[in-house]
Each structure stands twice: as C-alpha cells, then as structure tokens.
PDB file of N, CA and C in Angstrom:
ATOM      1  N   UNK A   1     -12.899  14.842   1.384  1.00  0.00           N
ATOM      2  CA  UNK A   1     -12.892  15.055  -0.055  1.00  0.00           C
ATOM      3  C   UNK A   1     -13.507  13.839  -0.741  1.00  0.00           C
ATOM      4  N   UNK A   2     -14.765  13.514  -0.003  1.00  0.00           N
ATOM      5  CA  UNK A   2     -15.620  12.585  -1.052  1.00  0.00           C
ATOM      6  C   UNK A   2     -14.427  11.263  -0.852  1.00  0.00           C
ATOM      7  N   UNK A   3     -13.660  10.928   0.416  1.00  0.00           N
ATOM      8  CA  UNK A   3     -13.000   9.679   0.808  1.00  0.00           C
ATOM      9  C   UNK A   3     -11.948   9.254  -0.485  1.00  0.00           C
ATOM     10  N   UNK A   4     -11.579  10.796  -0.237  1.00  0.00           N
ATOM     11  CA  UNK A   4     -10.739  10.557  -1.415  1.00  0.00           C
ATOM     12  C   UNK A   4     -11.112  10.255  -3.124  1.00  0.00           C
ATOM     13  N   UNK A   5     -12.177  10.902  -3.726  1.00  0.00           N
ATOM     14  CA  UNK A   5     -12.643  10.204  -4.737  1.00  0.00           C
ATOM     15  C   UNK A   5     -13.052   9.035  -5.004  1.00  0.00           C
ATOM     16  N   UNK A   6     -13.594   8.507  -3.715  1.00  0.00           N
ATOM     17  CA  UNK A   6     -13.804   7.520  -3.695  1.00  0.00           C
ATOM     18  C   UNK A   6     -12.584   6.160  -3.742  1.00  0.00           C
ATOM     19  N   UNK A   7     -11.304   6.507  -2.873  1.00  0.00           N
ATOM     20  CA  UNK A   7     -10.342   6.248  -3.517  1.00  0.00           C
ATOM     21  C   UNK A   7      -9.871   5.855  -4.756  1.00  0.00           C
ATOM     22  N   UNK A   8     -10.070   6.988  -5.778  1.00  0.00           N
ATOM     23  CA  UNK A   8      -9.327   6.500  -6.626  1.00  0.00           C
ATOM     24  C   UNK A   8      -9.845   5.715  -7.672  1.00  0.00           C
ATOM     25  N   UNK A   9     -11.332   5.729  -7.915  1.00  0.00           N
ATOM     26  CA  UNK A   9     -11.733   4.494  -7.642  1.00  0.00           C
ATOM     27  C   UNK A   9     -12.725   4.306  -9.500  1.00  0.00           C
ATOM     28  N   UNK A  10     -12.638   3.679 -10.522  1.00  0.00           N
ATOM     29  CA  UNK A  10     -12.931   3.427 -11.421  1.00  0.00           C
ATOM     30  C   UNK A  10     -14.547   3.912 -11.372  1.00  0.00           C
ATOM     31  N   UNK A  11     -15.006   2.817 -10.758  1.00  0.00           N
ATOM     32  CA  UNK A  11     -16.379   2.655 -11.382  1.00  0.00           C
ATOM     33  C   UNK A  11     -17.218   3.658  -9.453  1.00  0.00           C
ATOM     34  N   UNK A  12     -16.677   4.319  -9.068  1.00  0.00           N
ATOM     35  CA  UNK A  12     -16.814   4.659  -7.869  1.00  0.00           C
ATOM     36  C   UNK A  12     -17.584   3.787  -6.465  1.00  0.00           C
ATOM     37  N   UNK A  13     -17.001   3.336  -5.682  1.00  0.00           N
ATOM     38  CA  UNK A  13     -17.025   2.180  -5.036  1.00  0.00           C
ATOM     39  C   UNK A  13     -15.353   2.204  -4.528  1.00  0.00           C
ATOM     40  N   UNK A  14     -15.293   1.775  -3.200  1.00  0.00           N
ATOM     41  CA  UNK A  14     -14.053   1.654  -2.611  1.00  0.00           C
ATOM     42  C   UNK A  14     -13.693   0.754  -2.424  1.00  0.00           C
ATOM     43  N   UNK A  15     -12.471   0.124  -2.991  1.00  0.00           N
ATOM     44  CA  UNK A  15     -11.900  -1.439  -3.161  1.00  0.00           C
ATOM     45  C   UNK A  15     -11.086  -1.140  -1.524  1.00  0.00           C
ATOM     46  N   UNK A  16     -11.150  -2.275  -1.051  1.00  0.00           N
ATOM     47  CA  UNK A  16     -10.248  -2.234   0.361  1.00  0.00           C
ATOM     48  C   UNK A  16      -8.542  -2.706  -0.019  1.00  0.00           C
ATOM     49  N   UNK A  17      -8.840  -3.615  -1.551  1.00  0.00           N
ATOM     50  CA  UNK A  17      -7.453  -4.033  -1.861  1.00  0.00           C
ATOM     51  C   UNK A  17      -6.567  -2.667  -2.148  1.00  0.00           C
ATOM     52  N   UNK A  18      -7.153  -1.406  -2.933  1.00  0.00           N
ATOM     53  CA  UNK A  18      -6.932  -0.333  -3.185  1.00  0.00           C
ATOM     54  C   UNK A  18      -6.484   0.116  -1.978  1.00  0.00           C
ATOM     55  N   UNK A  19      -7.052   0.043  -0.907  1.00  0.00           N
ATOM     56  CA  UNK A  19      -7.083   1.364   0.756  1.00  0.00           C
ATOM     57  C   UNK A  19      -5.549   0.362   1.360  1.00  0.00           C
ATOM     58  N   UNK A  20      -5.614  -1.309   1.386  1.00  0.00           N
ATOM     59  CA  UNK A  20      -4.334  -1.972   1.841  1.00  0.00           C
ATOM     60  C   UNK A  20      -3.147  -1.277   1.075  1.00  0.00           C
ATOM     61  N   UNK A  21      -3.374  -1.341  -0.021  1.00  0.00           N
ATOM     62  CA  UNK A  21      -2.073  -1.254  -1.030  1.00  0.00           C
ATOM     63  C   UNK A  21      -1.441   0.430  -0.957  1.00  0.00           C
ATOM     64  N   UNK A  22      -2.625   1.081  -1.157  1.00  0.00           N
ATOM     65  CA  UNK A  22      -1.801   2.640  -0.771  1.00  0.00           C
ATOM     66  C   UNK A  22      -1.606   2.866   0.622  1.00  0.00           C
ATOM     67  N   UNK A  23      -2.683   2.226   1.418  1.00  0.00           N
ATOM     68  CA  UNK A  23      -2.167   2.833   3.207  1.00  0.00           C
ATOM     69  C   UNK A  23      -0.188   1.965   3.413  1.00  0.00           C
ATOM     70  N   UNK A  24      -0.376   0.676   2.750  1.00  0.00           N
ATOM     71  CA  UNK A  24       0.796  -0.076   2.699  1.00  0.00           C
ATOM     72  C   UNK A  24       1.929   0.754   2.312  1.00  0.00           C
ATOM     73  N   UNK A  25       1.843   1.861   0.914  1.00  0.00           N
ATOM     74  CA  UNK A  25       2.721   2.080   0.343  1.00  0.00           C
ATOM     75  C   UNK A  25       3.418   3.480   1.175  1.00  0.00           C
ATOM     76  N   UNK A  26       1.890   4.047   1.820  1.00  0.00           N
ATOM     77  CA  UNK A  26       2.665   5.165   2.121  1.00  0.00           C
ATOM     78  C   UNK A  26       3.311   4.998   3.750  1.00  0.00           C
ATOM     79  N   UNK A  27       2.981   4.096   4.632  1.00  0.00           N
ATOM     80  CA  UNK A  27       3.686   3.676   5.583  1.00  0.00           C
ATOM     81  C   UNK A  27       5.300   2.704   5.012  1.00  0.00           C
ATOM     82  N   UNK A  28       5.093   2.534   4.354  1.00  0.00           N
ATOM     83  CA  UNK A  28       6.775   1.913   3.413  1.00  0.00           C
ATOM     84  C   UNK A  28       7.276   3.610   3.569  1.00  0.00           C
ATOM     85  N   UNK A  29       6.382   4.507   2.685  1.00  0.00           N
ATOM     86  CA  UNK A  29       7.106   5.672   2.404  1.00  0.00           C
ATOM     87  C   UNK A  29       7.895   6.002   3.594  1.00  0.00           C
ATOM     88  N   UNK A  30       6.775   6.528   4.482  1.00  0.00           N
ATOM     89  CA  UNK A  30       7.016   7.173   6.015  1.00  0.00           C
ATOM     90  C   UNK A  30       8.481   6.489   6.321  1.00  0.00           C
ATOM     91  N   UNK A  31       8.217   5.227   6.662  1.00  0.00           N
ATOM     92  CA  UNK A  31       9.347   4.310   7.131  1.00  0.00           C
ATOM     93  C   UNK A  31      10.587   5.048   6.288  1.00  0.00           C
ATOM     94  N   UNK A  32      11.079   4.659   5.491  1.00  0.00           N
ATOM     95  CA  UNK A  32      12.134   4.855   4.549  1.00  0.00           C
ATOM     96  C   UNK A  32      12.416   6.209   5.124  1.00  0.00           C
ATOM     97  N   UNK A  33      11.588   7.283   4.692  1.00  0.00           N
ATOM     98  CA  UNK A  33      12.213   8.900   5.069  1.00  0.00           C
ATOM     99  C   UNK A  33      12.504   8.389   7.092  1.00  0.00           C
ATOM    100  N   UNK A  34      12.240   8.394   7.908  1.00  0.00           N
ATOM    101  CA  UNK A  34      12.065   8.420   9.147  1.00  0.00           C
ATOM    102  C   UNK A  34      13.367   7.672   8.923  1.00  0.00           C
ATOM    103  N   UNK A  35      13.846   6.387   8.623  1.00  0.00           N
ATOM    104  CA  UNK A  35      14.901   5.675   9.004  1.00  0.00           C
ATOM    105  C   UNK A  35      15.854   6.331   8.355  1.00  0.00           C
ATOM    106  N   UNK A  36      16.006   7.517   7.363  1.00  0.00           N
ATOM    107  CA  UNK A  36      17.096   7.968   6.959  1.00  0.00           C
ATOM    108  C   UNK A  36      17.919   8.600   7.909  1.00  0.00           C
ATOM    109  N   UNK A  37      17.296   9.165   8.895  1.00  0.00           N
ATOM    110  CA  UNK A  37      17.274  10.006   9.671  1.00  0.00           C
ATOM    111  C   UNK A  37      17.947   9.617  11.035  1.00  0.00           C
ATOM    112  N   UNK A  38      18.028   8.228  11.369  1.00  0.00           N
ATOM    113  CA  UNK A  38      18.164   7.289  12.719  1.00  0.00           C
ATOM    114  C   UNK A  38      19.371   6.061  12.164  1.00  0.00           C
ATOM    115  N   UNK A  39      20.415   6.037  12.980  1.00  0.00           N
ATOM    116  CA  UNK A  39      20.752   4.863  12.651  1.00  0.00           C
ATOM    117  C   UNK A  39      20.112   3.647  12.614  1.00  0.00           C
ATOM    118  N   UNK A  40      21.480   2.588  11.784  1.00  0.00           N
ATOM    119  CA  UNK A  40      20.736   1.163  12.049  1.00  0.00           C
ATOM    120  C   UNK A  40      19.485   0.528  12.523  1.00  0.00           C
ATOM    121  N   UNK A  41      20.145   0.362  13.855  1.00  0.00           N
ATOM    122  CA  UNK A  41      19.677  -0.299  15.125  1.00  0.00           C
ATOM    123  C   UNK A  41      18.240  -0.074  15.890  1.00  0.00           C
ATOM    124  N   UNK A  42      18.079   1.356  15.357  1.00  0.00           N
ATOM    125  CA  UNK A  42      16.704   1.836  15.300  1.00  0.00           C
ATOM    126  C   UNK A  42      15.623   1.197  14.317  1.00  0.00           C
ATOM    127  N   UNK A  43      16.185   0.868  13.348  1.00  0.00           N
ATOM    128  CA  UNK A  43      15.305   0.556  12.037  1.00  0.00           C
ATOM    129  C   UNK A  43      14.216  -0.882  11.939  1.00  0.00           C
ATOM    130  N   UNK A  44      13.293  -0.976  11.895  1.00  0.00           N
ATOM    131  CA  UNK A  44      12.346  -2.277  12.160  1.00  0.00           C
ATOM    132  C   UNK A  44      13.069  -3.311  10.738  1.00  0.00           C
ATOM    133  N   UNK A  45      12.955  -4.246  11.746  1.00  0.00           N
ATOM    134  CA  UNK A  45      13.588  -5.397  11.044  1.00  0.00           C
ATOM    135  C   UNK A  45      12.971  -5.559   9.346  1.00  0.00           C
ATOM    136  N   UNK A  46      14.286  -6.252   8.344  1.00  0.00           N
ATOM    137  CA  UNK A  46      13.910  -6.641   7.203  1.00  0.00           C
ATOM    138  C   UNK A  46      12.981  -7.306   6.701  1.00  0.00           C
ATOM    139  N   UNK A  47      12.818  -8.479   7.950  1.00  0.00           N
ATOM    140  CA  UNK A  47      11.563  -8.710   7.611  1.00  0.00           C
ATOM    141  C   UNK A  47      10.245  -8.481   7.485  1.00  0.00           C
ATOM    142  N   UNK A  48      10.068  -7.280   8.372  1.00  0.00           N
ATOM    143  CA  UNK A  48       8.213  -6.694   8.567  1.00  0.00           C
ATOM    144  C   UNK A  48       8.229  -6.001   7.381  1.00  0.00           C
ATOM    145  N   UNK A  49       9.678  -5.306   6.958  1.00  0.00           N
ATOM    146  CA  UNK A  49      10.030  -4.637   5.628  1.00  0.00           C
ATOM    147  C   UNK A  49       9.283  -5.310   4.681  1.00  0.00           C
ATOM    148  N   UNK A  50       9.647  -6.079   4.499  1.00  0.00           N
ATOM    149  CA  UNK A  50       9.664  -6.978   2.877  1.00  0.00           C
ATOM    150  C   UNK A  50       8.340  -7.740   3.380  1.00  0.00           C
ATOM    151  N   UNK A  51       7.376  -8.263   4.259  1.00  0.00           N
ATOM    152  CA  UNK A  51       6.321  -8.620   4.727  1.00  0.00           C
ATOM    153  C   UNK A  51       4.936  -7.457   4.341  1.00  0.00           C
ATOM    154  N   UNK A  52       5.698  -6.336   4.571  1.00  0.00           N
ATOM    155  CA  UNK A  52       4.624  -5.290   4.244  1.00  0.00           C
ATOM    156  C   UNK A  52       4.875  -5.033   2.587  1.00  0.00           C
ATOM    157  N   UNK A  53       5.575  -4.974   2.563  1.00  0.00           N
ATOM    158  CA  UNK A  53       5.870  -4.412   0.760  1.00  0.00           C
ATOM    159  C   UNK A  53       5.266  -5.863  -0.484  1.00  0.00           C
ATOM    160  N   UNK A  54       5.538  -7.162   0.771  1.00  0.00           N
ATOM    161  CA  UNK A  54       4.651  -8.659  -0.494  1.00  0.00           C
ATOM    162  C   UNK A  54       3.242  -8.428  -0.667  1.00  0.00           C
ATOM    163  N   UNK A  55       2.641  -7.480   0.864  1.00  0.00           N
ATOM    164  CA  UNK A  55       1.511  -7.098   0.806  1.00  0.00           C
ATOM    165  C   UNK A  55       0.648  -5.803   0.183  1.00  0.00           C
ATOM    166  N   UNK A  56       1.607  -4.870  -0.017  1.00  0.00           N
ATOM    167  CA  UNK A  56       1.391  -4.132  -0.875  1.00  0.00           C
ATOM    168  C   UNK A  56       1.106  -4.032  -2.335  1.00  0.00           C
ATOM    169  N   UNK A  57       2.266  -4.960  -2.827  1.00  0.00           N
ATOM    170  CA  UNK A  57       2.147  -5.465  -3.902  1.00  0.00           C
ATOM    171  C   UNK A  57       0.956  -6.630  -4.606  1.00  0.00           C
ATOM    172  N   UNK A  58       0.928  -7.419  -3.481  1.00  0.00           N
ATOM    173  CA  UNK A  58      -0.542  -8.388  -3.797  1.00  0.00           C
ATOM    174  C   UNK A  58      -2.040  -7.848  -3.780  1.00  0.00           C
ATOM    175  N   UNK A  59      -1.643  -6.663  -2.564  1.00  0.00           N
ATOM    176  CA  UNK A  59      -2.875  -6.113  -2.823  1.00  0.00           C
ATOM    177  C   UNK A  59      -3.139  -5.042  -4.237  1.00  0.00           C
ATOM    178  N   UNK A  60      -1.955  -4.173  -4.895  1.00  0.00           N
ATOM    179  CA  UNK A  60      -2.273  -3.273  -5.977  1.00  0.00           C
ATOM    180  C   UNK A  60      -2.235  -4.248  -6.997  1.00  0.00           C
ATOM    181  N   UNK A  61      -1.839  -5.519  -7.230  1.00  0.00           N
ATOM    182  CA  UNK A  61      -1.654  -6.717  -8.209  1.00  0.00           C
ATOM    183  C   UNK A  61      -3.017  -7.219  -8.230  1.00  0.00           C
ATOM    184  N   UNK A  62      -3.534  -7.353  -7.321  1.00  0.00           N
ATOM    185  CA  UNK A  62      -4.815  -8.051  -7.340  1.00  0.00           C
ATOM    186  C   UNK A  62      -5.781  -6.809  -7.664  1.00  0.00           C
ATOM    187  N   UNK A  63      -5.822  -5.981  -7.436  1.00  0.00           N
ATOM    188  CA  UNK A  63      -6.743  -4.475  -7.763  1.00  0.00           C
ATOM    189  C   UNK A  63      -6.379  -4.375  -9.557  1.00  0.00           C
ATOM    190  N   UNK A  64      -5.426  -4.505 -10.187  1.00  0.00           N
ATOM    191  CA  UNK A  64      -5.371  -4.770 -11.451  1.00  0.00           C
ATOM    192  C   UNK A  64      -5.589  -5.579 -11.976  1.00  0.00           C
ATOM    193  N   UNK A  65      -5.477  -6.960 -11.435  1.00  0.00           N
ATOM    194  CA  UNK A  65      -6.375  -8.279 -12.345  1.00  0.00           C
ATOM    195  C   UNK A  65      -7.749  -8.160 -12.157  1.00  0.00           C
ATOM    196  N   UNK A  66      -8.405  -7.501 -11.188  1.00  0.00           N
ATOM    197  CA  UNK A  66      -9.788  -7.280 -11.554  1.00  0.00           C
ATOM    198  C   UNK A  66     -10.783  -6.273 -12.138  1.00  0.00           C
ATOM    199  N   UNK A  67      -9.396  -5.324 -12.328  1.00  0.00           N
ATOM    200  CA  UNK A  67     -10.136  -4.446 -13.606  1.00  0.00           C
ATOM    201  C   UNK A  67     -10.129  -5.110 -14.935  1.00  0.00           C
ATOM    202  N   UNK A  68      -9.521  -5.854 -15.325  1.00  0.00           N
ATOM    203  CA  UNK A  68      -9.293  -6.666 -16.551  1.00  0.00           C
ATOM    204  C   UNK A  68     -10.308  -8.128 -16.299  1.00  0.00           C
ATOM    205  N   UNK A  69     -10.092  -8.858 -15.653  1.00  0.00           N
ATOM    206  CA  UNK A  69     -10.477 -10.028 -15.347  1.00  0.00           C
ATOM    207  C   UNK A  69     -11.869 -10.273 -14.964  1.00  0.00           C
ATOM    208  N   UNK A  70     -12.867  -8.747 -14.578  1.00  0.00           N
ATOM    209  CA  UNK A  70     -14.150  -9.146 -13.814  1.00  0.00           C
ATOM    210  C   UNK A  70     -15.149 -10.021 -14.317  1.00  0.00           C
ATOM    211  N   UNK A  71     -15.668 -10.717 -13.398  1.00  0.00           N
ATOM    212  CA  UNK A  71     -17.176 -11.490 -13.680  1.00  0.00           C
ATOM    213  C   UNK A  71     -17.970 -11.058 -14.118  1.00  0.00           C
TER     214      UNK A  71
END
C-alpha cells in the first residue's frame, strides 16, 4: 500500500525515526497483549521494557521537533 503512505509521511519521504518509533510502539503493543496472557516469570524483563519504550519515545519526539524545527 505505497509502504504504507509512505509511512505516514508529511512531505512524502520515509523518516526511519517514524518506522523506529511505530515498529517500537507496536512491538510494546504485541508485548503487553501476549504477557496478559502468561504469567510473571514468562515476561521479558523491565528493563528491555522501559529501554524500548525511551526509544520509542525519542524516536516519535525527535520526528516532531523536525517538523517544526527544519533547516
């Protein structure tokens, strides 16, 4: 589908900070539903948790300061 609209993508052109931040968000998603499902002990540690989600966030944070901010 045209790579997704080009993901998503303003001026059409595919930001990779864009492709980190949603592939990021929806493997957070996945995770979350899948671990509802499994106890504890099964569940990948807090930290890769919160490691992937600083990265998610820096990457859709940084995809918004440069729609505002460009050279």
């Amino acid at each position: 589908m045209n790579f997704i609209n080009k993901l998503l993508s303003d001026n059409d052109s595919v930001s990779s900070k864009r492709f980190v931040g949603l592939v990021g968000f929806f493997f957070l998603a996945i995770t979350m539903v899948i671990n509802s499902f499994y106890p504890e002990n099964v569940a990948p540690s807090k930290e890769l948790v919160s490691s992937v989600e600083f990265i998610v966030i820096a990457a859709l944070f940084g995809t918004s300061l440069d729609k505002y901010f460009k050279k």
